[in-house]
N, C-alpha and C. Protein backbone atom coordinates (compact mmCIF):
# COMPACT_ATOMS: atom_id res chain seq x y z
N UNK A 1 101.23 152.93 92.25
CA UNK A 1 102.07 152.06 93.06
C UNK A 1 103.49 152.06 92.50
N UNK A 2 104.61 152.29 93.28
CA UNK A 2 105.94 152.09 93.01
C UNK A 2 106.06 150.79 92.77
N UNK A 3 107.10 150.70 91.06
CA UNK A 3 107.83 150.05 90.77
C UNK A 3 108.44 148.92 91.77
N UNK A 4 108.56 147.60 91.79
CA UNK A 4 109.26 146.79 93.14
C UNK A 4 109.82 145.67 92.25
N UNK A 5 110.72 145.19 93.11
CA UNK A 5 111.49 144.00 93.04
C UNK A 5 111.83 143.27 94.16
N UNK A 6 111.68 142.12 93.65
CA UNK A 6 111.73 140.98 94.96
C UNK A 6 113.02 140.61 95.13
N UNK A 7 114.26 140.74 96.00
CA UNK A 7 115.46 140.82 96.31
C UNK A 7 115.67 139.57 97.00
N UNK A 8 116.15 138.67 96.91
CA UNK A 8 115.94 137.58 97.40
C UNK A 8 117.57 136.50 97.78
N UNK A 9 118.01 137.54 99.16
CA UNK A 9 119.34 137.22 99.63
C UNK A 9 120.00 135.68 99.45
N UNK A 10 121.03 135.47 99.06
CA UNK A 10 121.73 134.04 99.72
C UNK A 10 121.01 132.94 100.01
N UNK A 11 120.34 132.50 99.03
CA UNK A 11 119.16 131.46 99.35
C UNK A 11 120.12 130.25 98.75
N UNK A 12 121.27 130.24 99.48
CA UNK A 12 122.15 129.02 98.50
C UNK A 12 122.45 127.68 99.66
N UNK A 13 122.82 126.50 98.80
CA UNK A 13 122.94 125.32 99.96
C UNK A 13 123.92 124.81 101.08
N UNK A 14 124.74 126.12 101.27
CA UNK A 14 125.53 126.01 102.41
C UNK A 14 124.94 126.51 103.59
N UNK A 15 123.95 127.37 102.88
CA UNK A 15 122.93 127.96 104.51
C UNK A 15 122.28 126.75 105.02
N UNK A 16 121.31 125.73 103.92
CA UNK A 16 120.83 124.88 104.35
C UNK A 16 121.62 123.78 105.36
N UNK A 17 122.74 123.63 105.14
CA UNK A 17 123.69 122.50 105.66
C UNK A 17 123.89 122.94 107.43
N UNK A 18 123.50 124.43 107.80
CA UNK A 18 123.28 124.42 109.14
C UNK A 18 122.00 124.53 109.87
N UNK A 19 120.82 124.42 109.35
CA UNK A 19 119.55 124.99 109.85
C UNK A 19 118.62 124.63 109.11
N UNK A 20 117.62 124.37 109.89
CA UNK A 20 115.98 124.46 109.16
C UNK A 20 115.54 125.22 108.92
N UNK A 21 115.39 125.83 107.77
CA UNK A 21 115.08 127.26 107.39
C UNK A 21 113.44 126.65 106.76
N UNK A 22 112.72 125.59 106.50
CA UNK A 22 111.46 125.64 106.12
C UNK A 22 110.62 126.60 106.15
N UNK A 23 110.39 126.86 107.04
CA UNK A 23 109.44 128.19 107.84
C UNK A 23 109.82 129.51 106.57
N UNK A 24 110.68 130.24 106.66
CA UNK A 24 111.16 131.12 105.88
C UNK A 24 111.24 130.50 104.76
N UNK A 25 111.70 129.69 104.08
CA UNK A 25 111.41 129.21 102.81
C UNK A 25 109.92 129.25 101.80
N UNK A 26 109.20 128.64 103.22
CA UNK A 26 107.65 129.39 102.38
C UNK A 26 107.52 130.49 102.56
N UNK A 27 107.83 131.05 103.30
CA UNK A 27 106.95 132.78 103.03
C UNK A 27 107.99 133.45 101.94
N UNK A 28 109.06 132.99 101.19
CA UNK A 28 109.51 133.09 100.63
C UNK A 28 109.07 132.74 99.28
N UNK A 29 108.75 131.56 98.92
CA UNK A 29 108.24 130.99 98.03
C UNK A 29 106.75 131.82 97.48
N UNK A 30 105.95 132.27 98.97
CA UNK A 30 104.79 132.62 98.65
C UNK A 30 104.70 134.39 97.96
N UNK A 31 106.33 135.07 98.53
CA UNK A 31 106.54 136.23 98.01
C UNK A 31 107.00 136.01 96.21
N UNK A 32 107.65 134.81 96.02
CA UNK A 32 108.01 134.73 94.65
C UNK A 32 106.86 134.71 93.87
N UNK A 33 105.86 133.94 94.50
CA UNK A 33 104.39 133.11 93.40
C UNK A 33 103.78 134.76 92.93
N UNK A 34 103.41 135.35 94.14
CA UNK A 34 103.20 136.98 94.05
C UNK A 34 103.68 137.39 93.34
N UNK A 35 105.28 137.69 93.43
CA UNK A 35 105.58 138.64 92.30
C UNK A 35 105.61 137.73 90.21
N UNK A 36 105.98 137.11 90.80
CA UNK A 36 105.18 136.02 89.38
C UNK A 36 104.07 136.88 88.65
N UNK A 37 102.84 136.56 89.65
CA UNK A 37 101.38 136.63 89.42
C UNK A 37 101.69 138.54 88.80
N UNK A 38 102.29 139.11 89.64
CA UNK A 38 101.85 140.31 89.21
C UNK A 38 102.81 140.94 88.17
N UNK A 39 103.65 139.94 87.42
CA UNK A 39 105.16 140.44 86.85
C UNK A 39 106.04 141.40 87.43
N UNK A 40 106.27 141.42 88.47
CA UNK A 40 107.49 141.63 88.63
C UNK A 40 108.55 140.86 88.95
N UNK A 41 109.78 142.04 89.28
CA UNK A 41 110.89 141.48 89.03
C UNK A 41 111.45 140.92 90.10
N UNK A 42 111.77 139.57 90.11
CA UNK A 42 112.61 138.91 91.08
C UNK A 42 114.08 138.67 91.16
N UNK A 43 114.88 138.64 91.70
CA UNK A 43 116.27 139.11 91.53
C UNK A 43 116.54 138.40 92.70
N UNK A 44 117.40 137.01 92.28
CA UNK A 44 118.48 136.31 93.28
C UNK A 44 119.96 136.60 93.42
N UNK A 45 120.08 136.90 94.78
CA UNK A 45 121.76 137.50 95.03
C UNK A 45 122.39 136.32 95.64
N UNK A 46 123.85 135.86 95.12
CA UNK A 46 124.42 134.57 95.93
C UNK A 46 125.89 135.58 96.52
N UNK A 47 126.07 134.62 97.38
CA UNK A 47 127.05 135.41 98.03
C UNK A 47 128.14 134.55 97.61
N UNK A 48 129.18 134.50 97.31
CA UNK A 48 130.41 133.89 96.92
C UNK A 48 131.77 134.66 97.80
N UNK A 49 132.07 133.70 98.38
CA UNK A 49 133.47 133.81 98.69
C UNK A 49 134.75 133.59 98.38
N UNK A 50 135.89 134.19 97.54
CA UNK A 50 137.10 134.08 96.66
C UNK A 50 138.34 134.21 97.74
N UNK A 51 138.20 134.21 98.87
CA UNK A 51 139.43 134.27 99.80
C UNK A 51 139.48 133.06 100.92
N UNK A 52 138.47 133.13 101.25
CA UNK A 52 138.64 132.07 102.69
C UNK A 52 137.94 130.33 102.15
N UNK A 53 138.78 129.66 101.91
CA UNK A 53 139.14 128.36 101.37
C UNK A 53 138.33 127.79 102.72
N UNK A 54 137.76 127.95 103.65
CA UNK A 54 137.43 127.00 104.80
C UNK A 54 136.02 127.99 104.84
N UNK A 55 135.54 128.94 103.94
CA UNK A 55 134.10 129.16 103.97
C UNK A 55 133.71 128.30 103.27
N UNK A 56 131.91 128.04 103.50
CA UNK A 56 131.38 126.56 102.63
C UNK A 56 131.18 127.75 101.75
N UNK A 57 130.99 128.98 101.00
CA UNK A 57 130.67 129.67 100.47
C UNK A 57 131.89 130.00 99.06
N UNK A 58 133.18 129.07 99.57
CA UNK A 58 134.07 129.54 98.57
C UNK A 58 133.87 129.53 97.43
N UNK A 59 134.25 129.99 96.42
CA UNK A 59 133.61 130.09 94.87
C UNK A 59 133.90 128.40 94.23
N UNK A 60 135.30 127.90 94.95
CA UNK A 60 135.84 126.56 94.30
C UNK A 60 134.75 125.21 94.65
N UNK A 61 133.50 125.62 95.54
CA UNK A 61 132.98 124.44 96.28
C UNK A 61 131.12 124.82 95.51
N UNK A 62 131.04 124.66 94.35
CA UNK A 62 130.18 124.67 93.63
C UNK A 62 128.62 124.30 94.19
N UNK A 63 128.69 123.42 94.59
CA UNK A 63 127.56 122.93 95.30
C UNK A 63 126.94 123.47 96.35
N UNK A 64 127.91 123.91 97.28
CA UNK A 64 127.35 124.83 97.94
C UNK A 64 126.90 125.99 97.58
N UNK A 65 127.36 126.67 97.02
CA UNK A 65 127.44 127.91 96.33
C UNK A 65 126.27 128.09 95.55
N UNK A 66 125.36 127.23 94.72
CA UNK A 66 124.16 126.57 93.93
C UNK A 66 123.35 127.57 94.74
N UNK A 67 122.50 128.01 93.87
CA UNK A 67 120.81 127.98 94.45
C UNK A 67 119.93 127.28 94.93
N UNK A 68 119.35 126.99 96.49
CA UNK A 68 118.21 126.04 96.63
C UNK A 68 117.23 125.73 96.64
N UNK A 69 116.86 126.80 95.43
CA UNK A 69 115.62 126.86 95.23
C UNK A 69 115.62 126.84 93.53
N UNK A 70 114.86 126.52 92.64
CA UNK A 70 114.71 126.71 91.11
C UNK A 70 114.34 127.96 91.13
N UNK A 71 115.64 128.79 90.45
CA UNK A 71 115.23 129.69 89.89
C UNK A 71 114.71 130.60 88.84
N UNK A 72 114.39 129.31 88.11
CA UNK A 72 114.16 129.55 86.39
C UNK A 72 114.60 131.05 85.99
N UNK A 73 113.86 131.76 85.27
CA UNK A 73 114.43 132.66 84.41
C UNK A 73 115.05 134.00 84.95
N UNK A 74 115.13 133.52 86.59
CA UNK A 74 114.72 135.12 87.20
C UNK A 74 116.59 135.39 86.99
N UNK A 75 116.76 136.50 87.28
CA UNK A 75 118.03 137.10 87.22
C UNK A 75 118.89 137.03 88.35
N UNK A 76 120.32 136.77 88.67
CA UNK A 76 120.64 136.21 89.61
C UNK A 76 122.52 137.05 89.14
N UNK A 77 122.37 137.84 90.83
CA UNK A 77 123.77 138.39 90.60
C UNK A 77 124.57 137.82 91.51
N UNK A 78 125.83 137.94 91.66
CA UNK A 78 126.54 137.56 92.76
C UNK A 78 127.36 138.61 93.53
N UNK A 79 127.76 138.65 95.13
CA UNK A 79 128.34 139.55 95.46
C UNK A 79 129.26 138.54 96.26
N UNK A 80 130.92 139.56 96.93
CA UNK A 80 131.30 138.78 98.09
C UNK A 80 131.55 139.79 98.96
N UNK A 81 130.56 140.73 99.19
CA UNK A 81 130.53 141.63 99.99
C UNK A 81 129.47 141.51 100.94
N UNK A 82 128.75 141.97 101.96
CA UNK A 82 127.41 141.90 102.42
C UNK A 82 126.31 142.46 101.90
N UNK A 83 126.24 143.11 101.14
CA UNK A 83 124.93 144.02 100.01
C UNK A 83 125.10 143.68 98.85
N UNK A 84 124.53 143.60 97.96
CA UNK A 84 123.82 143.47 97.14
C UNK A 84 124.55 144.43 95.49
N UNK A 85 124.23 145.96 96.57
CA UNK A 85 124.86 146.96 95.55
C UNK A 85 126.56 146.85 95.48
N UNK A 86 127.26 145.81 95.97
CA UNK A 86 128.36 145.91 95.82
C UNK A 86 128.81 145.26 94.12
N UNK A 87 127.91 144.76 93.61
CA UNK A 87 127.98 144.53 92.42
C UNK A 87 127.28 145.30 91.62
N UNK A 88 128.28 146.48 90.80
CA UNK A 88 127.89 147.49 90.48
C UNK A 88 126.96 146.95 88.99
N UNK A 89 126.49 145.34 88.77
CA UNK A 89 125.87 145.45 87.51
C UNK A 89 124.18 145.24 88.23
N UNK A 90 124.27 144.85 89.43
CA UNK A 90 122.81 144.70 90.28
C UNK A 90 122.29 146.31 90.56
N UNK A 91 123.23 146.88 90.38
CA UNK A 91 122.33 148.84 90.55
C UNK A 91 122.37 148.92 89.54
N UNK A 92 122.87 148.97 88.49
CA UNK A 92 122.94 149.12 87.27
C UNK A 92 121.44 148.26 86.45
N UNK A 93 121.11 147.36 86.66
CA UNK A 93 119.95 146.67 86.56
C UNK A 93 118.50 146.83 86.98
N UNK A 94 118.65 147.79 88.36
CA UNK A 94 118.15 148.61 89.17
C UNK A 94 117.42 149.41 88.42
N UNK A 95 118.55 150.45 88.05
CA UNK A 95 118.01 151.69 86.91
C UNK A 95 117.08 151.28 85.76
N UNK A 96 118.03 150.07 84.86
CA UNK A 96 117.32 150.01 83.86
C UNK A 96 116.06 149.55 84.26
N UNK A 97 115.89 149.44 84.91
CA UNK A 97 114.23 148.52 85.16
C UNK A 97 113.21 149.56 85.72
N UNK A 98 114.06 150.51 86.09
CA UNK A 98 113.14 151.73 87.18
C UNK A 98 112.70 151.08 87.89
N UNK A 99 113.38 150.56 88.46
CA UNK A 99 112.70 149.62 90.49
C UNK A 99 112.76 150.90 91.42
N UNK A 100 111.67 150.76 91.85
CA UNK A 100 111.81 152.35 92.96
C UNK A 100 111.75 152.16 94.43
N UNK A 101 111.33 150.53 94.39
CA UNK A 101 111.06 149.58 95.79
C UNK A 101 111.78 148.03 96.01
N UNK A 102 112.22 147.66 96.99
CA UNK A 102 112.84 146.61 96.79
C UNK A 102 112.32 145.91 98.14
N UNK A 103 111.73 144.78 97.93
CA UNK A 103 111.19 143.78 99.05
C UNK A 103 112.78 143.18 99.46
N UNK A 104 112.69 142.84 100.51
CA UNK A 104 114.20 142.19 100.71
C UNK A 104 113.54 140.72 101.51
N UNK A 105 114.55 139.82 101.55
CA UNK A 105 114.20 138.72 102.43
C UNK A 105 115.27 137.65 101.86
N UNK A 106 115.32 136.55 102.54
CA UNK A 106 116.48 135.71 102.27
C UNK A 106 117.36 135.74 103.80
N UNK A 107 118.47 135.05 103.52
CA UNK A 107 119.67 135.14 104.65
C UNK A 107 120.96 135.30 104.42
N UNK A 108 121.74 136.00 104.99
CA UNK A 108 121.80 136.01 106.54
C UNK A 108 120.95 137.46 107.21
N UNK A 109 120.15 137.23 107.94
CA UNK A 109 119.48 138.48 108.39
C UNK A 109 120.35 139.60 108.71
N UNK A 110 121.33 139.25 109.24
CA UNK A 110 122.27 140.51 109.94
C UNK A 110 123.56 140.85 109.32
N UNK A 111 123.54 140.15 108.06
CA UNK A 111 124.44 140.43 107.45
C UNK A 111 123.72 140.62 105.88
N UNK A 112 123.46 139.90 104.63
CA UNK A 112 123.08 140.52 103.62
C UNK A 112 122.01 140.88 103.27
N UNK A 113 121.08 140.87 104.16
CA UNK A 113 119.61 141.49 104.10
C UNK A 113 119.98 142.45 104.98
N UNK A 114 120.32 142.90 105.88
CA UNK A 114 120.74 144.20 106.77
C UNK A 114 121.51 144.85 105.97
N UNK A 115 122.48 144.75 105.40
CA UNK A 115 123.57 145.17 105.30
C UNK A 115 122.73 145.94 103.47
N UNK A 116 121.79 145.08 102.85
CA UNK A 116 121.92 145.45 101.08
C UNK A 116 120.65 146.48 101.75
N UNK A 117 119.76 145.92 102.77
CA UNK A 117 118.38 146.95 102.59
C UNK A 117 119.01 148.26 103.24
N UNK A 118 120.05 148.29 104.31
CA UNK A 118 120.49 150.18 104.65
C UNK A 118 121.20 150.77 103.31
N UNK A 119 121.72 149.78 102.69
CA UNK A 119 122.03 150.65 101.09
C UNK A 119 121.49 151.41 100.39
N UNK A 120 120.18 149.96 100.10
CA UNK A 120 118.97 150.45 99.23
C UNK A 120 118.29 151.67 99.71
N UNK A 121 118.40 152.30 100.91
CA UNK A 121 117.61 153.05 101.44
C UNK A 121 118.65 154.23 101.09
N UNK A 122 119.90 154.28 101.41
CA UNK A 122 120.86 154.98 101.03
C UNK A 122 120.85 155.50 99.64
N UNK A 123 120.66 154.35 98.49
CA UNK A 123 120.66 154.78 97.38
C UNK A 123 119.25 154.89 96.80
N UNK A 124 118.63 155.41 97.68
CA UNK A 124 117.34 156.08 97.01
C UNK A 124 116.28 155.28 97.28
N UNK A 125 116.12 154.06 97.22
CA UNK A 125 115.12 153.24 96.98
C UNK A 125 114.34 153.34 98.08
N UNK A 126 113.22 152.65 98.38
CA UNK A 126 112.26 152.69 99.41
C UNK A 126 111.80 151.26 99.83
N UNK A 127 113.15 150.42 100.12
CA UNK A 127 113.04 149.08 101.04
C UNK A 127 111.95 148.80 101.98
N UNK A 128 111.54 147.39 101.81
CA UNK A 128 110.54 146.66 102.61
C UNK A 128 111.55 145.86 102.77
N UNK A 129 111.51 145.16 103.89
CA UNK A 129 112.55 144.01 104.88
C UNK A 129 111.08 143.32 105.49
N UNK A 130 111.44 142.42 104.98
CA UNK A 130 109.68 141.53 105.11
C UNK A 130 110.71 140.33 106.72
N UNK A 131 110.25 140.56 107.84
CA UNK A 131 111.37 140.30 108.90
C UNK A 131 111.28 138.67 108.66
N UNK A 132 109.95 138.33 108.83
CA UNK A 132 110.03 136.59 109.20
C UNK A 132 110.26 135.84 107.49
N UNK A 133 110.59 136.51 106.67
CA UNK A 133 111.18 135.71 105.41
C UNK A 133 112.75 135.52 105.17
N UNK A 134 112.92 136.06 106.64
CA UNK A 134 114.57 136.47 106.55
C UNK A 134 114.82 135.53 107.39
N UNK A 135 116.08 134.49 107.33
CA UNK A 135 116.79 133.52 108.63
C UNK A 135 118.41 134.08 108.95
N UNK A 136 119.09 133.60 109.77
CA UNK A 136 120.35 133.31 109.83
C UNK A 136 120.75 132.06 110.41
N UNK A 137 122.00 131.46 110.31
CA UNK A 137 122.67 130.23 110.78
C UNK A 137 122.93 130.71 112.00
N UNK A 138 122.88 131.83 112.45
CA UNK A 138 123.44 132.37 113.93
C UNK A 138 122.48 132.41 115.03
N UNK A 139 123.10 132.79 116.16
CA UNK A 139 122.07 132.25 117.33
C UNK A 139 122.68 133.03 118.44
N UNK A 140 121.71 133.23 119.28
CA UNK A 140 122.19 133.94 120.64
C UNK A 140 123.68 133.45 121.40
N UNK A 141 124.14 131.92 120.58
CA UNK A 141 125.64 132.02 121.24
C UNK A 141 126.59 132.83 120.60
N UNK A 142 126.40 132.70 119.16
CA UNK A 142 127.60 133.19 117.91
C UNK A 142 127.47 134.54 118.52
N UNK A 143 126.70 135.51 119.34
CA UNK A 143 126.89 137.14 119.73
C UNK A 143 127.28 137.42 121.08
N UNK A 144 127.08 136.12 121.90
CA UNK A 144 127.31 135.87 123.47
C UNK A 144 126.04 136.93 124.15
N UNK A 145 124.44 136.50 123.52
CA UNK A 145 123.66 137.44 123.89
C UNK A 145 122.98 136.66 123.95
N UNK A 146 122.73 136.39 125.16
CA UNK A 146 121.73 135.30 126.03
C UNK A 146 120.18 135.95 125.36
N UNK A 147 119.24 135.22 124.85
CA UNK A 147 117.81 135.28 124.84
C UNK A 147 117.71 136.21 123.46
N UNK A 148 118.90 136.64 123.38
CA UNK A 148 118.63 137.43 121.33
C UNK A 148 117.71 136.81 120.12
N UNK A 149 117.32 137.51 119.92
CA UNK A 149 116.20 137.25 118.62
C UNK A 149 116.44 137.77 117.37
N UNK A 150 117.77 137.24 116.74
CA UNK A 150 118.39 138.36 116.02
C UNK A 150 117.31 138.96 115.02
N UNK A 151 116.29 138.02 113.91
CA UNK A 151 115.58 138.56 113.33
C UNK A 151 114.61 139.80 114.26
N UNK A 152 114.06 139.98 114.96
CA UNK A 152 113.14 140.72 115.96
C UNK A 152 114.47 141.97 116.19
N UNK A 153 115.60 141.38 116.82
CA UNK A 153 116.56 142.83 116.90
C UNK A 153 116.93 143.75 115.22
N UNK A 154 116.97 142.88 114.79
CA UNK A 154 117.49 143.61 112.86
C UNK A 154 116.28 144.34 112.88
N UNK A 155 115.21 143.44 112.96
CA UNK A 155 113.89 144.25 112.35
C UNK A 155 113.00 145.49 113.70
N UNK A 156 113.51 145.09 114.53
CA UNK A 156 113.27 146.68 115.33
C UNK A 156 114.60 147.76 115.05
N UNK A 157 115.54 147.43 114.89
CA UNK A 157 116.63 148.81 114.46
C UNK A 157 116.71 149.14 113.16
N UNK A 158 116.09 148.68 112.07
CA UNK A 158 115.33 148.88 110.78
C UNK A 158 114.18 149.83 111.00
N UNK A 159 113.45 149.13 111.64
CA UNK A 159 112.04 149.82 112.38
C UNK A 159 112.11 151.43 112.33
N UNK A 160 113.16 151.29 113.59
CA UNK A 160 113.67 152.73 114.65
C UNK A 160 114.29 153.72 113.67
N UNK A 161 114.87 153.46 112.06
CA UNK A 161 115.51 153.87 111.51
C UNK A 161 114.44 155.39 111.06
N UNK A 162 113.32 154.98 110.64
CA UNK A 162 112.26 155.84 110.67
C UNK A 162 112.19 156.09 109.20
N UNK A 163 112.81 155.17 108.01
CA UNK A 163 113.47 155.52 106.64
C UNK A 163 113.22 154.11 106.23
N UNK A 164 113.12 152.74 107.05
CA UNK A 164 112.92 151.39 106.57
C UNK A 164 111.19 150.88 106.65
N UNK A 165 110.69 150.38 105.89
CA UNK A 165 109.63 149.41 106.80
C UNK A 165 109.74 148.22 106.52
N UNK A 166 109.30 148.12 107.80
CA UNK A 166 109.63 146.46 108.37
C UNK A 166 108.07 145.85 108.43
N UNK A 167 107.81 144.94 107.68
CA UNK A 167 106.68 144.07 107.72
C UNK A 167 106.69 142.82 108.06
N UNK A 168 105.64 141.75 108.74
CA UNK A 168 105.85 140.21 108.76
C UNK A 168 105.35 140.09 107.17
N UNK A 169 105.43 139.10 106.78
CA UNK A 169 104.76 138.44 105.46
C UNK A 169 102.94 139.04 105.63
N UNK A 170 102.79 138.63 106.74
CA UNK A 170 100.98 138.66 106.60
C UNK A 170 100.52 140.41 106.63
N UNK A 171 101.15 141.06 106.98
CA UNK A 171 101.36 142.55 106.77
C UNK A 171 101.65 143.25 105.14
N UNK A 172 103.00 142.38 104.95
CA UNK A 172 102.69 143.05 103.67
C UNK A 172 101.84 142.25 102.20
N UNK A 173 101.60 141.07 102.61
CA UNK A 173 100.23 140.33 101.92
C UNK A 173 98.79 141.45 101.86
N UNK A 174 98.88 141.70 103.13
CA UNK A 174 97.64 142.82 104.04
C UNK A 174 97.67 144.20 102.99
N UNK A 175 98.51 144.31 102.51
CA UNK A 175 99.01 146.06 102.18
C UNK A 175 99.34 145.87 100.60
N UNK A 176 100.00 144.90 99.94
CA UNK A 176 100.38 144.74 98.50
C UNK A 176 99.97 143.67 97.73
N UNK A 177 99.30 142.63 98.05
CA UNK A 177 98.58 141.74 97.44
C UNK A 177 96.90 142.13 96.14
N UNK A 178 96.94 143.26 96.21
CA UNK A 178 95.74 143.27 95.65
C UNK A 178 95.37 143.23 94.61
């Protein structure tokens, strides 16, 4: 079995301040207990913003910016890009660990879980995008796309890519739990 790491997008408290993300929070939680149980590596990415003073994400607004979840010992990088690998010490961390797989999940679906898992696939790795552990604050108005499902659209053009797989939680429970 390939090497994996649990990638675990923007799980910080400015996402919470627009949305009920509960739902995704546990299947989240239940991917952490997993990789716990089996030691591997879990890896929290925060997204920080250093330019736009009216994002809740700015670096100066601390609280938001926080993790909302306890992340005790796990390792935790920051980017203010949409991926992940834009912080060249999170690939770099990559290597040393020989991660050869990277579970992704967290939010924003269409932005740093889309955006870090076509990387990861780019830079070698062999991404899982676990779809329903993933949320966004966005909605069929923020795209002017009446009846959009953005998670269901990310995770069918992931799908179609023919290079990603896309699992629900109970799929890849089904396939890597054992």
């Amino acid at each position: 079995m390939k090497r994996q790491a649990l990638i675990v997008m923007d799980v910080q408290n400015a996402i919470f301040l627009n949305k009920n993300f509960e739902a995704e929070m546990d299947k989240i939680k239940i991917l952490i207990n997993l990789f716990e149980q089996k030691e591997n590596e879990i890896i929290f990415v925060k997204h920080i913003n250093y330019i736009d003073k009216e994002s809740p994400l700015y670096y100066k607004k601390a609280e938001n910016i926080a993790l909302h979840i306890d992340c005790k010992e796990y390792s935790i990088f920051t980017k203010s890009k949409p991926n992940a690998f834009s912080n060249n010490d999170f690939a770099d961390y990559l290597k040393q660990k020989k991660i050869e797989q990277l579970v992704i999940v967290g939010f924003n679906t269409e932005y740093s879980c889309l955006f870090t898992t076509i990387v990861a696939e780019h830079e070698g790795y062999d991404p899982i995008f676990v779809e329903d552990a993933c949320g966004t604050v966005c909605s069929e108005a923020t795209y002017e796309m009446p009846g959009l499902d953005i998670n269901d659209f990310v995770g069918s053009f992931l799908n179609w890519s023919e290079c990603i797989t896309v699992l629900y939680l109970d799929e890849y429970l089904d396939e890597y739990s054992d």
